[in-house]
PDB file of N, CA and C in Angstrom:
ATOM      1  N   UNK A   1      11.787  89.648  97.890  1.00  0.00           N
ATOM      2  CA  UNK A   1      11.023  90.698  98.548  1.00  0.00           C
ATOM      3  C   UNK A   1      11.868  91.969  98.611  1.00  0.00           C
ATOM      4  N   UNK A   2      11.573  93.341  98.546  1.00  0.00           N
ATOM      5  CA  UNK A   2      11.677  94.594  98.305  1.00  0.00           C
ATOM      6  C   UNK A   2      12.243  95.022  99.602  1.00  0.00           C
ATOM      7  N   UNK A   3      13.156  96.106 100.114  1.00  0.00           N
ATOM      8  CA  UNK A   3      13.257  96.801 101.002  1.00  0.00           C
ATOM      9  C   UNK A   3      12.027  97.419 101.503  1.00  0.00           C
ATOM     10  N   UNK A   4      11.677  97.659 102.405  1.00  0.00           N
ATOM     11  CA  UNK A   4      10.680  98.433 102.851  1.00  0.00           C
ATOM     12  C   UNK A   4      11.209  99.588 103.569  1.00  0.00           C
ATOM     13  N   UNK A   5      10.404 100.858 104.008  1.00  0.00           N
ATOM     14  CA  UNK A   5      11.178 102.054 104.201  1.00  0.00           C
ATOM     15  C   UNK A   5      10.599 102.015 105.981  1.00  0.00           C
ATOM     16  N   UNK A   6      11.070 103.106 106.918  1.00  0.00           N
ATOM     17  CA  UNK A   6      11.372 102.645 107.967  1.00  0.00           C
ATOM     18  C   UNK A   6      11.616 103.643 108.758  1.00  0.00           C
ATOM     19  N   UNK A   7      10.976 104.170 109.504  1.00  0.00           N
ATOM     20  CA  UNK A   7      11.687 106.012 110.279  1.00  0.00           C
ATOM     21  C   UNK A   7      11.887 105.561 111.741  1.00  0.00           C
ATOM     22  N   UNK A   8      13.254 106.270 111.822  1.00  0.00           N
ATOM     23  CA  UNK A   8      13.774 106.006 113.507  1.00  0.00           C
ATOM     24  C   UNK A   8      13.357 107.132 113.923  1.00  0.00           C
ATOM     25  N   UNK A   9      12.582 107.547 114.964  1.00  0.00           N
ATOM     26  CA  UNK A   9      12.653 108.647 115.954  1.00  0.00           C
ATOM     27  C   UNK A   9      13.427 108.327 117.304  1.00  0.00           C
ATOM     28  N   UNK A  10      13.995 109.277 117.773  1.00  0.00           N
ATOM     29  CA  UNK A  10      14.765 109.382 118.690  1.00  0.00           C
ATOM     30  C   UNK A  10      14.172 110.318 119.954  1.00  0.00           C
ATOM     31  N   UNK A  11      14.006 109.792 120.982  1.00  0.00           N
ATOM     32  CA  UNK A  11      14.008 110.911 122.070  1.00  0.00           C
ATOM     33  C   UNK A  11      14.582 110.475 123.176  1.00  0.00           C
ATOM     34  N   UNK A  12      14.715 111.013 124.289  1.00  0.00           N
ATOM     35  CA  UNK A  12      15.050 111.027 125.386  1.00  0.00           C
ATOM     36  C   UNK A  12      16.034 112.434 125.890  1.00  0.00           C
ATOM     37  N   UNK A  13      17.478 112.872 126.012  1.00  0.00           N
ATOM     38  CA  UNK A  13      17.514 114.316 126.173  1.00  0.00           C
ATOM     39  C   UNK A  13      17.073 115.332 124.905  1.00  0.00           C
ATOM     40  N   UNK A  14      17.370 114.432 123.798  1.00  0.00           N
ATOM     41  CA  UNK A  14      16.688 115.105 122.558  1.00  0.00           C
ATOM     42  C   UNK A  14      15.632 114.741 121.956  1.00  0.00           C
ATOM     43  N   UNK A  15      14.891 114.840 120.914  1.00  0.00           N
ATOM     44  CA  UNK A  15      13.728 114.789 120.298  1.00  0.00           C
ATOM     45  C   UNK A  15      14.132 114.517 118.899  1.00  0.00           C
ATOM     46  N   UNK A  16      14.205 113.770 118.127  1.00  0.00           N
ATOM     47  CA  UNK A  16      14.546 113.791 116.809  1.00  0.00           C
ATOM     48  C   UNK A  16      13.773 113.004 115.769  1.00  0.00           C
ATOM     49  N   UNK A  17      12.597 113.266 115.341  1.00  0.00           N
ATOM     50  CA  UNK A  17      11.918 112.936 114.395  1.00  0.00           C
ATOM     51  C   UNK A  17      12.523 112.341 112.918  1.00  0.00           C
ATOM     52  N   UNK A  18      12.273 111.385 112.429  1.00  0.00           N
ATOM     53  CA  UNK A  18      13.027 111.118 111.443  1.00  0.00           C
ATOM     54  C   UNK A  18      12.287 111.278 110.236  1.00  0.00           C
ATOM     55  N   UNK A  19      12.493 112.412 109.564  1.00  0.00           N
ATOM     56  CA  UNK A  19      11.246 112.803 108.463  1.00  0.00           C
ATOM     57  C   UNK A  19      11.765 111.685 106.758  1.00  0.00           C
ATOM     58  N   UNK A  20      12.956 111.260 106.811  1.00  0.00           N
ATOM     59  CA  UNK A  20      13.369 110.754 105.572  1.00  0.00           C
ATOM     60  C   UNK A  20      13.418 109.015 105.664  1.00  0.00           C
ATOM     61  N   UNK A  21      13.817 108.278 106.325  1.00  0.00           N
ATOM     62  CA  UNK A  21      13.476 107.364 107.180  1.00  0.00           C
ATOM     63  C   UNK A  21      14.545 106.591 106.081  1.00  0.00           C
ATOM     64  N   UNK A  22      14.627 105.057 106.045  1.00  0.00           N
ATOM     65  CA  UNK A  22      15.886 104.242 105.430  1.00  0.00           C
ATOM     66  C   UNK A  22      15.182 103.092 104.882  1.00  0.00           C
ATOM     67  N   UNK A  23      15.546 102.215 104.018  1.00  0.00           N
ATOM     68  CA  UNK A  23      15.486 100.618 103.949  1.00  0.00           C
ATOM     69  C   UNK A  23      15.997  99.859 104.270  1.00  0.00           C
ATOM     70  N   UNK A  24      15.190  98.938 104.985  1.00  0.00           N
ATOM     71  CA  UNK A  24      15.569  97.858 105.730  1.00  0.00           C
ATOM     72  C   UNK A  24      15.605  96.493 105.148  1.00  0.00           C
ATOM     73  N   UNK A  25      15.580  95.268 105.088  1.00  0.00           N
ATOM     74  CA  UNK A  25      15.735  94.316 104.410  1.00  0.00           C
ATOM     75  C   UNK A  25      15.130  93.346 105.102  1.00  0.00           C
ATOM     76  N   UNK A  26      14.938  93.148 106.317  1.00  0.00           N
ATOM     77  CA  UNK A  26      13.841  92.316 107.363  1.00  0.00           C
ATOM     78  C   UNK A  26      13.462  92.638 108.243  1.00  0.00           C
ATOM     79  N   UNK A  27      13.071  91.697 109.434  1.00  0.00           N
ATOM     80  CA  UNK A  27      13.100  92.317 111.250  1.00  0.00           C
ATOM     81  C   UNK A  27      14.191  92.253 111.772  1.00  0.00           C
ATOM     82  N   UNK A  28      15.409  91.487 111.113  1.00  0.00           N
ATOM     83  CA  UNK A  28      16.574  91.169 111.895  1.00  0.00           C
ATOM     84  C   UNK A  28      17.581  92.184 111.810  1.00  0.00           C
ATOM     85  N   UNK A  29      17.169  93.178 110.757  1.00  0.00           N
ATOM     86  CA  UNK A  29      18.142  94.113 110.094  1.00  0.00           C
ATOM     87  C   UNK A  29      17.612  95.429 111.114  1.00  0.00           C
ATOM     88  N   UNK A  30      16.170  95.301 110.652  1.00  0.00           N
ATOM     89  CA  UNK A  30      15.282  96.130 111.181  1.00  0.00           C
ATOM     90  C   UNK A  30      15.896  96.578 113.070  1.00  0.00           C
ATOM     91  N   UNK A  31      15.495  95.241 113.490  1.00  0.00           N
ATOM     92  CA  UNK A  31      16.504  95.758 114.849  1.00  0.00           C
ATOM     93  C   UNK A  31      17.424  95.636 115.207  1.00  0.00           C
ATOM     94  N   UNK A  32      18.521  95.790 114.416  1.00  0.00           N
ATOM     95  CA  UNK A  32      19.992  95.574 114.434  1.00  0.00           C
ATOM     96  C   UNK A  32      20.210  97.078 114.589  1.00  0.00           C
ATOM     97  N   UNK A  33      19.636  97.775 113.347  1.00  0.00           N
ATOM     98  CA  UNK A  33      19.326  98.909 113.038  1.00  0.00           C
ATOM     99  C   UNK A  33      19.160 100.125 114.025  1.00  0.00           C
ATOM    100  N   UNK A  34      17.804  99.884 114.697  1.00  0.00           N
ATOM    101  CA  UNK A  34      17.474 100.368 115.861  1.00  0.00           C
ATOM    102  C   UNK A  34      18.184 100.000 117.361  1.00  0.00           C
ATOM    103  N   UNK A  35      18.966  99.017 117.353  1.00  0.00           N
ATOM    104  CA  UNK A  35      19.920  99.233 118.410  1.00  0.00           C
ATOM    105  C   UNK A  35      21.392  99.875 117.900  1.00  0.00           C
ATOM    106  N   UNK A  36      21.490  99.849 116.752  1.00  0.00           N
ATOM    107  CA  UNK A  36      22.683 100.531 116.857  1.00  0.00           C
ATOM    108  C   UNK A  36      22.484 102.270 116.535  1.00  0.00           C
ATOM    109  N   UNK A  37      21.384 102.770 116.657  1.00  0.00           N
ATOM    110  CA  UNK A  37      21.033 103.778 116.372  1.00  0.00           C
ATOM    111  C   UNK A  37      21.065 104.133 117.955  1.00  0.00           C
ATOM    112  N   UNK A  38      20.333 103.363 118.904  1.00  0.00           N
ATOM    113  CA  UNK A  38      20.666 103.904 120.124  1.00  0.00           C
ATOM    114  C   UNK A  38      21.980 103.970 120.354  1.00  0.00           C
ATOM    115  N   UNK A  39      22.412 103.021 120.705  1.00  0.00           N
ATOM    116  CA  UNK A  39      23.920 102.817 121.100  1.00  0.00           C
ATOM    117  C   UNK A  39      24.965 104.191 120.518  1.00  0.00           C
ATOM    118  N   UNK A  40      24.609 104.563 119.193  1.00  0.00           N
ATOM    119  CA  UNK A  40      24.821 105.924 118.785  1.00  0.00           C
ATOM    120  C   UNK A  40      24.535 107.175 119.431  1.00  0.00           C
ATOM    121  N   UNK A  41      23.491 107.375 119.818  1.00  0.00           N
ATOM    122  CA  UNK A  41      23.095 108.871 120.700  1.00  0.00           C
ATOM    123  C   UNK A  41      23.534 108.247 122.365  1.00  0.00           C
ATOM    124  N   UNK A  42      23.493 106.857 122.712  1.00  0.00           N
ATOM    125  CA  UNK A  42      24.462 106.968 123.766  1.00  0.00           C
ATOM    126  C   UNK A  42      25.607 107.158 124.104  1.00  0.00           C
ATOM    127  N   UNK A  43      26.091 107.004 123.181  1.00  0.00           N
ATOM    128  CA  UNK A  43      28.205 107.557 123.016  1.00  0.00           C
ATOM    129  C   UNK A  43      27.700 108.418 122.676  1.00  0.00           C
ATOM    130  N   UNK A  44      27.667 109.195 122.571  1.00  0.00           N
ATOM    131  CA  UNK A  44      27.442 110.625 121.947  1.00  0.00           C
ATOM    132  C   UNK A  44      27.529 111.284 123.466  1.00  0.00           C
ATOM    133  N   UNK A  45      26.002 110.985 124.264  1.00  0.00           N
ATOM    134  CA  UNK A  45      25.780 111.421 125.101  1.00  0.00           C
ATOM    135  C   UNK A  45      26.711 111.027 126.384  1.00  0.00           C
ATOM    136  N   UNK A  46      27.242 110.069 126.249  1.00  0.00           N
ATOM    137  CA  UNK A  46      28.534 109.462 127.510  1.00  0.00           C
ATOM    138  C   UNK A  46      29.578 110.677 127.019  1.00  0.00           C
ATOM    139  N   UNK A  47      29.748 111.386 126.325  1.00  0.00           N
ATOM    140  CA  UNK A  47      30.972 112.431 125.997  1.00  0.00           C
ATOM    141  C   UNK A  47      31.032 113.373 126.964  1.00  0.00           C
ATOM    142  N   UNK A  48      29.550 114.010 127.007  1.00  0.00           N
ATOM    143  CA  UNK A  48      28.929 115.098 127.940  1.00  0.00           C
ATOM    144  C   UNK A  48      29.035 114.318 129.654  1.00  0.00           C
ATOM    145  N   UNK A  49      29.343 113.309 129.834  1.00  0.00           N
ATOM    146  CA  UNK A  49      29.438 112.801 131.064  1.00  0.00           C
ATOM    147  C   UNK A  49      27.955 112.930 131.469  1.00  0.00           C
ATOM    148  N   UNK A  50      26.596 112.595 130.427  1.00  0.00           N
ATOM    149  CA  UNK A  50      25.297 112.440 130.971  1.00  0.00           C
ATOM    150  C   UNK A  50      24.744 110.801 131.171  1.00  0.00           C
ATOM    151  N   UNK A  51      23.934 111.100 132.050  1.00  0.00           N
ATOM    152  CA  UNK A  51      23.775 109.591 131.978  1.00  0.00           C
ATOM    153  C   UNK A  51      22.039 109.960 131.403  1.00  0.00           C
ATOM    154  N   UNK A  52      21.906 108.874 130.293  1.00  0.00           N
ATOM    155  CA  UNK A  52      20.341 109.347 129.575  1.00  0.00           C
ATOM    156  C   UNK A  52      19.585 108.011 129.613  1.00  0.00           C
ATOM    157  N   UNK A  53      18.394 108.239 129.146  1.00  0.00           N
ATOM    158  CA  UNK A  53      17.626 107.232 128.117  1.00  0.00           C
ATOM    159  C   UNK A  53      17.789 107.041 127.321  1.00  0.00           C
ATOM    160  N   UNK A  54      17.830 106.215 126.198  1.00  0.00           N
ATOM    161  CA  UNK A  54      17.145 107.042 124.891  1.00  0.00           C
ATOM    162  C   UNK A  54      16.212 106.108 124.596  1.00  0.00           C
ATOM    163  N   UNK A  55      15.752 106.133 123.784  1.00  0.00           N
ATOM    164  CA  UNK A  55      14.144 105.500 122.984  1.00  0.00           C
ATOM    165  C   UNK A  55      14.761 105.898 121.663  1.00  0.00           C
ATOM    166  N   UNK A  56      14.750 104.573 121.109  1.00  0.00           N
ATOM    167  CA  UNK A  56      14.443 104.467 119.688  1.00  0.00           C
ATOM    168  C   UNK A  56      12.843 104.079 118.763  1.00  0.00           C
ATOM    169  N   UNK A  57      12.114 105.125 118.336  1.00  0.00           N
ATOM    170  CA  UNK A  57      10.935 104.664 118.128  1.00  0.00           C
ATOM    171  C   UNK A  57      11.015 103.974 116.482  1.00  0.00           C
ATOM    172  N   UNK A  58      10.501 103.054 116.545  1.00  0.00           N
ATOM    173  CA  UNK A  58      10.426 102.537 114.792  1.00  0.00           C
ATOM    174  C   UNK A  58       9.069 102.281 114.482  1.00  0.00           C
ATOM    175  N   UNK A  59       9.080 103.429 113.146  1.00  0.00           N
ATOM    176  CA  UNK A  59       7.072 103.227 112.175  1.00  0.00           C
ATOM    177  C   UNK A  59       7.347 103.023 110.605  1.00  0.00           C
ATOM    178  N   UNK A  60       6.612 101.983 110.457  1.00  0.00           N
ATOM    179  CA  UNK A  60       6.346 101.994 109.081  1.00  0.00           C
ATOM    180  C   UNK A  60       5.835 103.115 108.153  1.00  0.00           C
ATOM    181  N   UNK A  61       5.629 103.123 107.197  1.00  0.00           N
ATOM    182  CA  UNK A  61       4.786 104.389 106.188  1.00  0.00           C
ATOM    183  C   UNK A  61       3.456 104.650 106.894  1.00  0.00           C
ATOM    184  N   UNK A  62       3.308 103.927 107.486  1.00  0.00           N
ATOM    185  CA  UNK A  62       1.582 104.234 107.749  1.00  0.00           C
ATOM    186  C   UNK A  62       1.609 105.093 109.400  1.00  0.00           C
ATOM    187  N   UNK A  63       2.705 105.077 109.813  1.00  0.00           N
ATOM    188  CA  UNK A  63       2.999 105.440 111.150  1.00  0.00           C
ATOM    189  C   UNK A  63       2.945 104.511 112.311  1.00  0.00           C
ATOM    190  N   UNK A  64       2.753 103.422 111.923  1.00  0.00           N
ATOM    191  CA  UNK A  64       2.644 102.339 113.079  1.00  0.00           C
ATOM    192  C   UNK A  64       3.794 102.127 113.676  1.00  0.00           C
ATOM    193  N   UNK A  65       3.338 101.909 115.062  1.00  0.00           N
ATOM    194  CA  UNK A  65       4.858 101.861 115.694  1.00  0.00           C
ATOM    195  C   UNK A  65       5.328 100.288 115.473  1.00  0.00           C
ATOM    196  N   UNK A  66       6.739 100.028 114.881  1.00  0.00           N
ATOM    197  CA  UNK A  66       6.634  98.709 114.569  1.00  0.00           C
ATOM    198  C   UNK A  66       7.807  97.915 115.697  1.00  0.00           C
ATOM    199  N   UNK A  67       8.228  98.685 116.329  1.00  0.00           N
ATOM    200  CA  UNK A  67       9.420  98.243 116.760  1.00  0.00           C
ATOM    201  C   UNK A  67      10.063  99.890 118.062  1.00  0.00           C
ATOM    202  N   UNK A  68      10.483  98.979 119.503  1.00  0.00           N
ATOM    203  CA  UNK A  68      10.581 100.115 120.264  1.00  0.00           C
ATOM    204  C   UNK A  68      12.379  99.958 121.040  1.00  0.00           C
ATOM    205  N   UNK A  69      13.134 100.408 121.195  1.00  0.00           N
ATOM    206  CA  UNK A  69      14.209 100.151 121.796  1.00  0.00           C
ATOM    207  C   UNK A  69      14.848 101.154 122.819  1.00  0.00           C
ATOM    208  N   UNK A  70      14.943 100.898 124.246  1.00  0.00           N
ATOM    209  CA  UNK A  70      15.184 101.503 124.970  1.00  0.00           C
ATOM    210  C   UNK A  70      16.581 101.214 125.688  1.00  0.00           C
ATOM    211  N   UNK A  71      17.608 101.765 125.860  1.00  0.00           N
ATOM    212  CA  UNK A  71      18.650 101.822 126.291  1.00  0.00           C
ATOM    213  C   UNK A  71      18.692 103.255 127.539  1.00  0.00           C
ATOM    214  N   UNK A  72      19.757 102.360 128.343  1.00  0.00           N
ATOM    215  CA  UNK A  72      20.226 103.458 129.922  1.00  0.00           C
ATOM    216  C   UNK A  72      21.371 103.391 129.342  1.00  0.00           C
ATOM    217  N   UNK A  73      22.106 104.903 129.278  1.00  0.00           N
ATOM    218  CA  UNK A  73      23.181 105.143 129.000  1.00  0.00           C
ATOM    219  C   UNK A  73      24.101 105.814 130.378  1.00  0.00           C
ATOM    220  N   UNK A  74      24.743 104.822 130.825  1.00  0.00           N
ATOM    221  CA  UNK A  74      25.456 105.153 132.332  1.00  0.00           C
ATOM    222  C   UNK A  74      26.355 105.120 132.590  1.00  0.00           C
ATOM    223  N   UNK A  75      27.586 105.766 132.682  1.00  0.00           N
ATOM    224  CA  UNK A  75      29.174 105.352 132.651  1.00  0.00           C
ATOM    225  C   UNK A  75      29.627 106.208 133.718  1.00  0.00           C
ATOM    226  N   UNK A  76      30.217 104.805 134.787  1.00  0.00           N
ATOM    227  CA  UNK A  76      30.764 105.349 136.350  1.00  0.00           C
ATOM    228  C   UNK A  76      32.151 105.038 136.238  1.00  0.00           C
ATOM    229  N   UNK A  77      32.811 106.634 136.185  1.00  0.00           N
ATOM    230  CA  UNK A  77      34.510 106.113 136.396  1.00  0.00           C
ATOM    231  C   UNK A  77      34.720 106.443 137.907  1.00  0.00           C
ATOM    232  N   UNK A  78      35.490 105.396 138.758  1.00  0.00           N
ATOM    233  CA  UNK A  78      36.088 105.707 139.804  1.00  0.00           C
ATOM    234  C   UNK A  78      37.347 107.255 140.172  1.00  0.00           C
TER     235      UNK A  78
END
């Protein structure tokens, strides 16, 4: 079976539409994928000392939402 193609959108302090999107190889890749895509704009955003959401949205070609991942990005130093 074929890669299939795959667009992450991103929001929560930002908005980021994913107009080019990637291939994936299953569901297991698929949300491996999408959590480490969050986990990405959450270090990012732990730099700024913010504490965020983010939402990872995942659609197939047709736009269906196929897959949703939500992470709290929160880091308390004493």
């Amino acid at each position: 079976m074929g890669m299939l193609l795959y667009f992450f959108d991103i929001s929560g302090s930002v908005r980021i539409a994913d107009k080019t999107g990637r291939h994936v190889r299953d569901s297991l890749d698929l949300r491996a994928q999408a959590l480490m895509e969050a986990a990405s704009v959450a270090a990012r955003e732990s730099r700024h000392g913010k504490e965020a959401e983010i939402v990872v949205t995942v659609r197939d070609l047709t736009g269906a939402v196929c897959l949703r991942v939500r992470m709290l990005s929160q880091v308390d130093v004493p």
